[in-house]
Protein backbone atom coordinates (compact mmCIF):
# COMPACT_ATOMS: atom_id res chain seq x y z
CA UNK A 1 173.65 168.59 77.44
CA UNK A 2 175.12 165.46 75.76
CA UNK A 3 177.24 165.16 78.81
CA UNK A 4 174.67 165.05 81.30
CA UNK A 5 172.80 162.27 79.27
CA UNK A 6 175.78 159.86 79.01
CA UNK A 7 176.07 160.40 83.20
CA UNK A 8 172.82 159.69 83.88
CA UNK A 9 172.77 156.43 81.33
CA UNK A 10 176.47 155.21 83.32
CA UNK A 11 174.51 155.90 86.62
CA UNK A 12 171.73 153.37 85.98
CA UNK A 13 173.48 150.95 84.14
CA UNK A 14 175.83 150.75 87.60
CA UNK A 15 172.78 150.52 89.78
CA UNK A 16 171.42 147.41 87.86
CA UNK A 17 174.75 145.94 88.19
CA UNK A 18 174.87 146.56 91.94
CA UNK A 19 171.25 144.99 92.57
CA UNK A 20 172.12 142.14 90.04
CA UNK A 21 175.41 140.79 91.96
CA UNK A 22 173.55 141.45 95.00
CA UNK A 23 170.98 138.87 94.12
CA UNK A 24 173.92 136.13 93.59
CA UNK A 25 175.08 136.85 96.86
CA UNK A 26 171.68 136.26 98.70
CA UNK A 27 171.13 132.74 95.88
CA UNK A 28 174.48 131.89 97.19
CA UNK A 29 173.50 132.08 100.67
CA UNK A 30 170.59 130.40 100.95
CA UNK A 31 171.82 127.56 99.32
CA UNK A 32 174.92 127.16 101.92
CA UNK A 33 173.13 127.57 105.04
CA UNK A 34 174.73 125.03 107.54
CA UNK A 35 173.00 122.32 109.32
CA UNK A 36 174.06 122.58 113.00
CA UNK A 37 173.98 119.49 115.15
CA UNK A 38 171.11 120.94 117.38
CA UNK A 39 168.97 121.17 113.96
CA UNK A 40 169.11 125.21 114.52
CA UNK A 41 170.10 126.29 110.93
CA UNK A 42 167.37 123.50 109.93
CA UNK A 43 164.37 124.96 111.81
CA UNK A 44 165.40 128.65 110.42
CA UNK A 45 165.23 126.89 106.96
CA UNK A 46 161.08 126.17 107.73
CA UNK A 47 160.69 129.33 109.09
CA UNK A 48 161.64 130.73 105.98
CA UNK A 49 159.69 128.00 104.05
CA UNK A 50 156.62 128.45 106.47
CA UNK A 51 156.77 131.60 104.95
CA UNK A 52 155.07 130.77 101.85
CA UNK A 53 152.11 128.55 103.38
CA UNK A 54 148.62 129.28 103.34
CA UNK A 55 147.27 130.58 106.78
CA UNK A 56 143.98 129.04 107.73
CA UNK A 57 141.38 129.60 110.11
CA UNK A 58 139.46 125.98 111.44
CA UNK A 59 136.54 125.18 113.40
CA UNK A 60 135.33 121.90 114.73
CA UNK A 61 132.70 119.86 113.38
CA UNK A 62 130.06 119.31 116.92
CA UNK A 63 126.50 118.53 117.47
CA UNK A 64 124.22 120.97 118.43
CA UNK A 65 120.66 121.85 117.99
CA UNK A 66 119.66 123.22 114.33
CA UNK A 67 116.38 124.58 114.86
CA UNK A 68 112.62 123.64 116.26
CA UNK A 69 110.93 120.40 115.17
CA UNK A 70 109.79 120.24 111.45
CA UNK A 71 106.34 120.30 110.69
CA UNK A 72 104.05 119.98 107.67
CA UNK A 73 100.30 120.80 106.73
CA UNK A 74 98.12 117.52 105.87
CA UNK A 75 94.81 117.50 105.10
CA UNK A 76 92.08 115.90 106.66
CA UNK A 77 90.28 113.11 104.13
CA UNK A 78 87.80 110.44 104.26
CA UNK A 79 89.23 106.78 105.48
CA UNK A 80 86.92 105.31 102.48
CA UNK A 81 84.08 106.08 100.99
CA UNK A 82 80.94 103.84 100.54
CA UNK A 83 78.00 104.24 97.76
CA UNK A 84 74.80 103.97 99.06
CA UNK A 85 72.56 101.73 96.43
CA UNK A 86 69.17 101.03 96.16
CA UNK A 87 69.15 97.30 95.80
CA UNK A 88 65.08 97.24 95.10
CA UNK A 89 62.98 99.89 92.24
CA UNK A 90 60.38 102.15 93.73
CA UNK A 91 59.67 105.33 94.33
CA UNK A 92 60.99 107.68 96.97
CA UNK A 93 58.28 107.93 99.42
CA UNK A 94 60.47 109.86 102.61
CA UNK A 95 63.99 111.33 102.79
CA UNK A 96 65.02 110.76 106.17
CA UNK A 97 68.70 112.30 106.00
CA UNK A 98 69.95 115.24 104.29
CA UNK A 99 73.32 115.88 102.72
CA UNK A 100 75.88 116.98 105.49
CA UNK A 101 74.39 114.75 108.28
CA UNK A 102 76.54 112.66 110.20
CA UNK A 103 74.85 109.03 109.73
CA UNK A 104 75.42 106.26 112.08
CA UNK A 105 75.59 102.62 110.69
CA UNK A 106 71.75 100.93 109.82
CA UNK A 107 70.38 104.40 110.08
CA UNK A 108 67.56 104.55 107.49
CA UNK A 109 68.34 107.44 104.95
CA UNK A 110 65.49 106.69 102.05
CA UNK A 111 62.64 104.90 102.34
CA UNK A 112 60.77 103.72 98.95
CA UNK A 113 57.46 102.95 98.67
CA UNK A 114 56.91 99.86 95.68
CA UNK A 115 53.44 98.53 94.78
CA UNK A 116 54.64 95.93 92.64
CA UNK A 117 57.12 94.27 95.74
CA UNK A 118 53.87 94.74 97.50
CA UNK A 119 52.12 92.69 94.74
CA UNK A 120 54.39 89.97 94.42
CA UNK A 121 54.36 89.65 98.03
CA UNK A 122 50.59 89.12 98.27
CA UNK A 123 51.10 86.54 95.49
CA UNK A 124 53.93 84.91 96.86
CA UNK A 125 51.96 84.03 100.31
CA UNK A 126 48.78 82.99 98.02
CA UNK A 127 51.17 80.14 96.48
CA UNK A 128 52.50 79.34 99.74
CA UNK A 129 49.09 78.69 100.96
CA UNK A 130 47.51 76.74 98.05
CA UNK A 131 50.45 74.70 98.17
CA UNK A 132 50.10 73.81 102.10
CA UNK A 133 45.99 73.48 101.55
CA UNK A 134 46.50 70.78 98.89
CA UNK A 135 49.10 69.17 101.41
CA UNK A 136 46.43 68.87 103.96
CA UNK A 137 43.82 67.50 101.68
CA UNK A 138 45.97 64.93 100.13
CA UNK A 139 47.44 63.94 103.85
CA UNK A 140 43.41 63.65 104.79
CA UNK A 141 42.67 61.37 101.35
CA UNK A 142 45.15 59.58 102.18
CA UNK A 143 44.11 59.19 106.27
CA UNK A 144 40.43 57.95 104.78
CA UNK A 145 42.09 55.37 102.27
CA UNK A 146 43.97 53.80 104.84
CA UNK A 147 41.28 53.90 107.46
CA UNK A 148 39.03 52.26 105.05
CA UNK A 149 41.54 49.87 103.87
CA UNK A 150 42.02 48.64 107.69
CA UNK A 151 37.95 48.15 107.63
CA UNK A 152 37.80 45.82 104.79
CA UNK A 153 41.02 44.04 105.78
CA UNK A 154 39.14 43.24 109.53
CA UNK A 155 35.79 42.20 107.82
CA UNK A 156 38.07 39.78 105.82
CA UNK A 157 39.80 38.55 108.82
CA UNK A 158 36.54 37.89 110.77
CA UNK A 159 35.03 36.44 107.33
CA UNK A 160 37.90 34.02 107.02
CA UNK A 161 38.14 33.48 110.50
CA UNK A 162 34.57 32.49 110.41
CA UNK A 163 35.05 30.46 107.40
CA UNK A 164 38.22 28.66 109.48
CA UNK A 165 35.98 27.38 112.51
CA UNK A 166 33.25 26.38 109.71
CA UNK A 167 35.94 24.05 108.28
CA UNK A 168 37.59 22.89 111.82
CA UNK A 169 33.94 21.80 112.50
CA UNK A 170 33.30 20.42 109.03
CA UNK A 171 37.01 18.73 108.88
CA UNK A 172 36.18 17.07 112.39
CA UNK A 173 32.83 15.41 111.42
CA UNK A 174 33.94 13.70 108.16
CA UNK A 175 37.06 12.46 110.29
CA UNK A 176 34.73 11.18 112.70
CA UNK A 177 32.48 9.37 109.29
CA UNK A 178 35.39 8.05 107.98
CA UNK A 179 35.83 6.36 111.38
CA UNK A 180 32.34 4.86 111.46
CA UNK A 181 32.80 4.21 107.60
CA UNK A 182 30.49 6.54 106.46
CA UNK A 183 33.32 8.74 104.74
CA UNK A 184 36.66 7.90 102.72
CA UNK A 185 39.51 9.18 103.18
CA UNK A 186 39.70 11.21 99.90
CA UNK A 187 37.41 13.27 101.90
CA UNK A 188 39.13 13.45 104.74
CA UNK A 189 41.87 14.25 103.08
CA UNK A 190 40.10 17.10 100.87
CA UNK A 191 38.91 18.56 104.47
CA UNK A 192 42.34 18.85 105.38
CA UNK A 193 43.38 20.68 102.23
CA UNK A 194 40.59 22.99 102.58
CA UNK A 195 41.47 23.82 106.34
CA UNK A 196 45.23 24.08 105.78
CA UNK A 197 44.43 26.92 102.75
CA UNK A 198 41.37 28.82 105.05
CA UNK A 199 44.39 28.95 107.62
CA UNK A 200 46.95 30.37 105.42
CA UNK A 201 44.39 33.03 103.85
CA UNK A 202 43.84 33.92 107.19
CA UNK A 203 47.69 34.62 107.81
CA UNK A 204 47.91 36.64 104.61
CA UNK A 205 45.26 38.81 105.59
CA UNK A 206 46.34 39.51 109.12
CA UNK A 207 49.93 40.05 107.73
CA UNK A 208 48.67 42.84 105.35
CA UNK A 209 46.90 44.62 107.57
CA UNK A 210 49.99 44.80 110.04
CA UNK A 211 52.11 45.77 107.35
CA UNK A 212 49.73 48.41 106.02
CA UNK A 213 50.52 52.42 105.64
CA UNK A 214 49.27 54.81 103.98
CA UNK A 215 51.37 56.02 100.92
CA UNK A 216 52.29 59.50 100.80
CA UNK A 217 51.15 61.33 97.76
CA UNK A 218 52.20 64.65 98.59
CA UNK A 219 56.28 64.25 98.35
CA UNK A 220 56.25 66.01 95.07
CA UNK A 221 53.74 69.26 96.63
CA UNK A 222 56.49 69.35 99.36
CA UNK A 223 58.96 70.00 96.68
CA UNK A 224 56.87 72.61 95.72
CA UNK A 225 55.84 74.07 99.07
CA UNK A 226 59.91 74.25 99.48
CA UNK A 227 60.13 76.24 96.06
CA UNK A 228 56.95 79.01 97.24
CA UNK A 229 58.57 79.55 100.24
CA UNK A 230 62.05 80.08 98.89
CA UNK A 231 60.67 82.53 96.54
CA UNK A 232 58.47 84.32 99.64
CA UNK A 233 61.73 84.52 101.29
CA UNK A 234 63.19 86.37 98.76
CA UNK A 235 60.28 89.13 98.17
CA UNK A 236 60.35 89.84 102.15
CA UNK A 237 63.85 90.22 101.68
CA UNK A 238 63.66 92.41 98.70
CA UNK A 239 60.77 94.37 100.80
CA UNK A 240 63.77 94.92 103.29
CA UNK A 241 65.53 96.68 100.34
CA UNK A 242 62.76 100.01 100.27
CA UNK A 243 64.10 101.09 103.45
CA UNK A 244 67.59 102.29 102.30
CA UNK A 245 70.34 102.34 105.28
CA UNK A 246 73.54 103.49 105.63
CA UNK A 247 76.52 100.83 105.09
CA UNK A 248 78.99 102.38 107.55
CA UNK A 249 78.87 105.58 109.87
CA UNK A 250 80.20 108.70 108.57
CA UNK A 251 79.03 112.20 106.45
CA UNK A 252 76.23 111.89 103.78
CA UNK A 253 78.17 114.22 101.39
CA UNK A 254 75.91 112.98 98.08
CA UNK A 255 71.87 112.75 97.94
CA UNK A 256 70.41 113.90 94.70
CA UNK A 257 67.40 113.04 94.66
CA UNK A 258 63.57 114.34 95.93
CA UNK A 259 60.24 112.74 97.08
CA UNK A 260 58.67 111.09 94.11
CA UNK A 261 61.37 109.88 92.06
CA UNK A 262 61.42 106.68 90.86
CA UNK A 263 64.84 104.35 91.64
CA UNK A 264 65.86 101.50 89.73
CA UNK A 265 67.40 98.91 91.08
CA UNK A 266 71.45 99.50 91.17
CA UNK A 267 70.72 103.23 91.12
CA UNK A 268 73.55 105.32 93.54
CA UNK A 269 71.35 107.51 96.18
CA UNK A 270 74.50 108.97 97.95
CA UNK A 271 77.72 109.02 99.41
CA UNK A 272 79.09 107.85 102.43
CA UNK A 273 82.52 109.06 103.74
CA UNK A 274 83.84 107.06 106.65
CA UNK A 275 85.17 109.53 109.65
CA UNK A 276 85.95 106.78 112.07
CA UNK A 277 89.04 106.48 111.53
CA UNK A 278 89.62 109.51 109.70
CA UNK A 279 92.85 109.57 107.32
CA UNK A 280 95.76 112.78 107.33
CA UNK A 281 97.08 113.32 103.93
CA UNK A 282 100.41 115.02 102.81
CA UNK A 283 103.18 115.58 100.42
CA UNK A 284 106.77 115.49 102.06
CA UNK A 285 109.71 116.57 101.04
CA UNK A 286 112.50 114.01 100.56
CA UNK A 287 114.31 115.42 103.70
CA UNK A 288 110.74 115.24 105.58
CA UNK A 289 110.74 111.83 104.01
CA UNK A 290 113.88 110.62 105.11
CA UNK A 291 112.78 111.66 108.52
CA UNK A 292 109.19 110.05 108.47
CA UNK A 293 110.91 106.68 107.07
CA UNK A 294 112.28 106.46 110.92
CA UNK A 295 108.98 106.34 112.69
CA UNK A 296 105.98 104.00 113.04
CA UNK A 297 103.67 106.59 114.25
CA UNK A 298 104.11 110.78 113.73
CA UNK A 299 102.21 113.56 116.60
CA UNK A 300 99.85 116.40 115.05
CA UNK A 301 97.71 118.78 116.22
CA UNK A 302 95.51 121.69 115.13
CA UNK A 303 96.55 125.12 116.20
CA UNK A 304 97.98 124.48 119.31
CA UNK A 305 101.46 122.74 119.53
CA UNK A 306 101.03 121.82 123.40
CA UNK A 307 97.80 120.06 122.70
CA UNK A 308 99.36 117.42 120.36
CA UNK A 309 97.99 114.09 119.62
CA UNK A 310 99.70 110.98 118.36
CA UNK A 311 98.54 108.55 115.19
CA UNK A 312 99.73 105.51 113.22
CA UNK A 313 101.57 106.04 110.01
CA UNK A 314 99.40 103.68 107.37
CA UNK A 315 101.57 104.67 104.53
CA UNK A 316 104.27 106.57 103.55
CA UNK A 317 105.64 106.54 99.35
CA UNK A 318 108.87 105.03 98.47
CA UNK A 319 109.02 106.59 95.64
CA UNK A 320 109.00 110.25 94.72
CA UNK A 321 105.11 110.89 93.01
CA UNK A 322 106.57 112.40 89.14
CA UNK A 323 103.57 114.96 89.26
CA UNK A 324 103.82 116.21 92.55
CA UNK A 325 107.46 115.73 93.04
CA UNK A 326 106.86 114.53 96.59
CA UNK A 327 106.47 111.43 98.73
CA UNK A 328 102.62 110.98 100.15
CA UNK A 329 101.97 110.16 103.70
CA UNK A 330 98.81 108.89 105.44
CA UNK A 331 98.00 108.41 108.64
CA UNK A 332 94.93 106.62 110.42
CA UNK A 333 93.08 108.46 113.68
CA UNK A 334 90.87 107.65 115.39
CA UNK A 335 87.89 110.05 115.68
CA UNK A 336 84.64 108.47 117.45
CA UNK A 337 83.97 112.10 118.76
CA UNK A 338 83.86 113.28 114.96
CA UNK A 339 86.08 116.37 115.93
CA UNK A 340 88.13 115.92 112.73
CA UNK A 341 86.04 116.50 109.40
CA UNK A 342 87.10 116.52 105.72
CA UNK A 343 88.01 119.56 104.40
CA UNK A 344 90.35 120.84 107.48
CA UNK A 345 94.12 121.56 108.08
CA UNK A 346 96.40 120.04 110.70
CA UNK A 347 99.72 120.01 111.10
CA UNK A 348 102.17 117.01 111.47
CA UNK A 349 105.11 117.13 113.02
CA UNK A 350 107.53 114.86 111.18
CA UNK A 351 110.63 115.48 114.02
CA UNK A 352 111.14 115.68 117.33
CA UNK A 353 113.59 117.34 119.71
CA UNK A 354 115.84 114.94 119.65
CA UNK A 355 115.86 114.54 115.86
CA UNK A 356 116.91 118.27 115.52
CA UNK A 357 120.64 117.68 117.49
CA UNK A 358 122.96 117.63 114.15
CA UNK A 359 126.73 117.10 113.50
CA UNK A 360 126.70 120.69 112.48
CA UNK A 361 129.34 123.30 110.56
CA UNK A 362 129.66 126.30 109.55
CA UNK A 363 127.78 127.43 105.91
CA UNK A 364 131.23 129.30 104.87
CA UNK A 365 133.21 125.86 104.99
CA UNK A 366 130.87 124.28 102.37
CA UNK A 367 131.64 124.64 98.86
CA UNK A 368 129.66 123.90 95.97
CA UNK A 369 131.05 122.60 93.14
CA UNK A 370 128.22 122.09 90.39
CA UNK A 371 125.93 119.76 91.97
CA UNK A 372 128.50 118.68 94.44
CA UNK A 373 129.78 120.15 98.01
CA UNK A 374 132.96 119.87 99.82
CA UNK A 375 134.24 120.59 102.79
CA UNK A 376 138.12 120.98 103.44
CA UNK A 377 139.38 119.24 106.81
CA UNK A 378 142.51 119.97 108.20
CA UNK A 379 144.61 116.64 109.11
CA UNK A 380 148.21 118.18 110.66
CA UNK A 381 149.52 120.26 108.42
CA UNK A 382 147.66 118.68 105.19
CA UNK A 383 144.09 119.61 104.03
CA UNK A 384 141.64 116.84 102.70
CA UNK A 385 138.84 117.82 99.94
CA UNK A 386 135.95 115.85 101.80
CA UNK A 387 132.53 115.29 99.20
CA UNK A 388 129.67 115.53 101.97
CA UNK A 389 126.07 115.42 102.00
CA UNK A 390 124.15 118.21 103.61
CA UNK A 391 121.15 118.12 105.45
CA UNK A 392 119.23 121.12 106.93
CA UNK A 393 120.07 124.68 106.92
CA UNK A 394 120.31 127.18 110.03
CA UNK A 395 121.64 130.78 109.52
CA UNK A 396 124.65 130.13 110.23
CA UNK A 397 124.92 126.45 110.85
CA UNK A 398 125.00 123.35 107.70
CA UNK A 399 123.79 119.96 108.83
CA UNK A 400 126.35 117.50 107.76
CA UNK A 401 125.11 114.10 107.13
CA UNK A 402 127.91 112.37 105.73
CA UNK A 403 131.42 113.05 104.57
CA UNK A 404 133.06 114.60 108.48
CA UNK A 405 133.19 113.00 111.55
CA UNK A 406 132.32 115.17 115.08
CA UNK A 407 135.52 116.88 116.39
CA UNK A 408 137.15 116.75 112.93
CA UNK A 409 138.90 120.61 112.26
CA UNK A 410 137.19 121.81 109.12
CA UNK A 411 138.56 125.20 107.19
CA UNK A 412 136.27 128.04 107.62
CA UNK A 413 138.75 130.91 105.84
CA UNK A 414 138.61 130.84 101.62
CA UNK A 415 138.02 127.25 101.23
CA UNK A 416 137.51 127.66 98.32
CA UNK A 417 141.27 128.82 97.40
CA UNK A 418 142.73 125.50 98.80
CA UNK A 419 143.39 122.44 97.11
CA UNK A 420 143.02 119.04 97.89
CA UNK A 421 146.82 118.09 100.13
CA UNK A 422 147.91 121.35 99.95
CA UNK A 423 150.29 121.93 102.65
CA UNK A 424 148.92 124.77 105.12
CA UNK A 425 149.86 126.98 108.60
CA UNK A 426 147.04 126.88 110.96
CA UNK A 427 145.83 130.43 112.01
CA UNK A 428 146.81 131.62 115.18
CA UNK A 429 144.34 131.98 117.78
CA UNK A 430 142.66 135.13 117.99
């Protein structure tokens, strides 16, 4: 028994011998190969090195449509919206619109009834016309005063003109006495004195009444006419205000109030929303976003894709809203026919066919690395960690947006197993 151990132990320990001193003989070998002029001992060298490369399968990086145009529900909202106030107190005397109605602009929608505008109206035109009455009596004082002031001025004249050819005559005799000596000529000379003032009163008179008008004694009632009818002015106007009209056309959404109310002055009777033109509201993504940032003007449309329709982009965020998490869009349409109405859905389409062609890969090649992806591309026989940014997603197909080029080879088999300038075999062909 002993015997048969000890042969079995001298058995093994010659095997391991064997297999040992053959594994110096292949080390030997290897390192001796010859390099042959031709370079043939050289290329079986890289076969055997090729040996212990990765194999990898690659597919190139190419445009190609990723999927039908994106599109995103808005809602339909008011442009603005207007208050309707009462800009006069009275009491609601007719309700002409109710709430729901489409108004036009200067349609009437309340009218008030006020007996105290009506008052002050009354009492308004009575000042106006007291005013204007003692305007026409002072203008018709004044019309006698001068007429009566021209009378006595013309009995003066023909008084003094009288009185002149009285002293002409006079003045002539005594020079005629003085001649014969039955004057002197201190009395001639005391004619001519008395002539030469007779003349001059009789200048002074004619003068005054050329230069005589009658003074107007109503410039201060004129001023006061102005003031009455200023103030008239204002209670017609404010008489306007009982008839309550709509600012702008659009929807009377608000009206909460009844016949026989009273309304102050400043008090809101309703709401107004302007339909024409009528605003789409939404919350984009920041892909959607990055898409809408491209255009001036985006299509929509109801139900119906075919039947889209076309409107201008009034606004679109910048920034990302922190509550919603999203960037807002508007857009302005027009709607005269007042098919679109608060409250609805459309849908905008924020690309178009040509927007969905994308540099395009496959979803295996990407790999995620935290919040980071990669892509490996293969460059000869050397691979090249790429950090890209990825748009949208298609079954099979990744959007690329930066980080590969189109036509670049990028590894599609266990990229995630490579490293970045590992050396690599391509796969062959299959």
């Amino acid at each position: 028994m002993r015997r048969k151990r000890v042969g079995l132990h001298r058995r093994r320990v010659r095997t391991i011998c064997i297999l040992a001193l053959s594994f110096v003989i292949i080390a030997g070998c290897s390192e001796t190969i010859p390099i042959s002029s031709d370079g043939s001992a050289s290329n079986g060298a890289g076969a055997v090195q090729a040996q212990g490369l990765k194999s990898v399968k690659v597919s190139k990086a190419t445009r190609q449509k990723i999927g039908e145009p994106l599109v995103h529900a808005a809602d339909v909202q008011s442009s603005l919206s207007f208050d309707i106030l009462a800009k006069a107190a009275g009491d609601v005397e007719a309700i002409l619109k109710a709430r729901g109605d489409v108004v036009k602009e200067g349609d009437v929608i309340v009218r008030l009834n006020s007996s105290e505008a009506k008052f002050e109206k009354e009492k308004a035109a009575f000042a106006v016309q007291t005013i204007q009455d003692s305007i026409a009596k002072a203008k018709e004082r004044a019309k006698k005063d001068i007429d009566n002031q021209k009378r006595d001025l013309n009995d003066s004249i023909k008084k003094q003109e009288q009185a002149l050819n009285d002293l002409t005559r006079n003045y002539n005799k005594t020079k005629n006495d003085y001649e014969v000596g039955l004057a002197t000529k201190v009395q001639v000379y005391q004619m001519e004195v008395q002539l030469r003032n007779s003349r001059t009163d009789l200048e002074q008179l004619k003068d005054k009444l050329a230069r005589l008008e009658p003074v107007d004694a109503t410039s201060e009632m004129q001023v006061q006419l102005k003031t009455a009818q200023m103030a008239q002015l204002q209670v017609e106007q404010s008489l306007t205000y009982l008839e309550v009209k709509a600012p702008v056309s659009g929807i009377l959404t608000e009206l909460p109030f009844e016949v026989g109310m009273s309304i102050q002055s400043g008090t809101k009777l309703g709401l107004i929303q302007k339909l024409d033109p009528i605003k789409l509201k939404a919350q984009l993504s920041e892909e959607e976003s990055r898409y809408a940032s491209r255009k001036t003007e985006m299509s929509y449309y109801m139900q119906d894709p075919a039947q889209k329709s076309k409107a201008k982009i009034s606004f679109l965020s910048k920034v990302i809203n922190p509550e919603t998490k999203a960037y807002e869009i508007n857009l302005d349409v027009p709607n005269k026919e007042m098919t679109l109405k608060p409250g609805m859905k459309v849908w905008l389409q924020i690309t178009d066919d040509q927007d969905q062609t994308a540099l395009v890969v496959p979803t295996y090649s990407v790999v995620k690395e935290g919040q980071d992806s990669f892509v490996y591309v293969l460059n000869g026989n050397t691979v090249e960690k790429r950090t890209v940014q990825l748009g949208r997603l298609n079954d099979s197909s990744q959007e690329i947006l930066s980080g590969v080029q189109e036509g670049e080879q990028v590894i599609v088999s266990n990229p995630g197993q490579l490293k970045d300038k590992e050396q690599v075999q391509r796969a062959a062909a299959e």
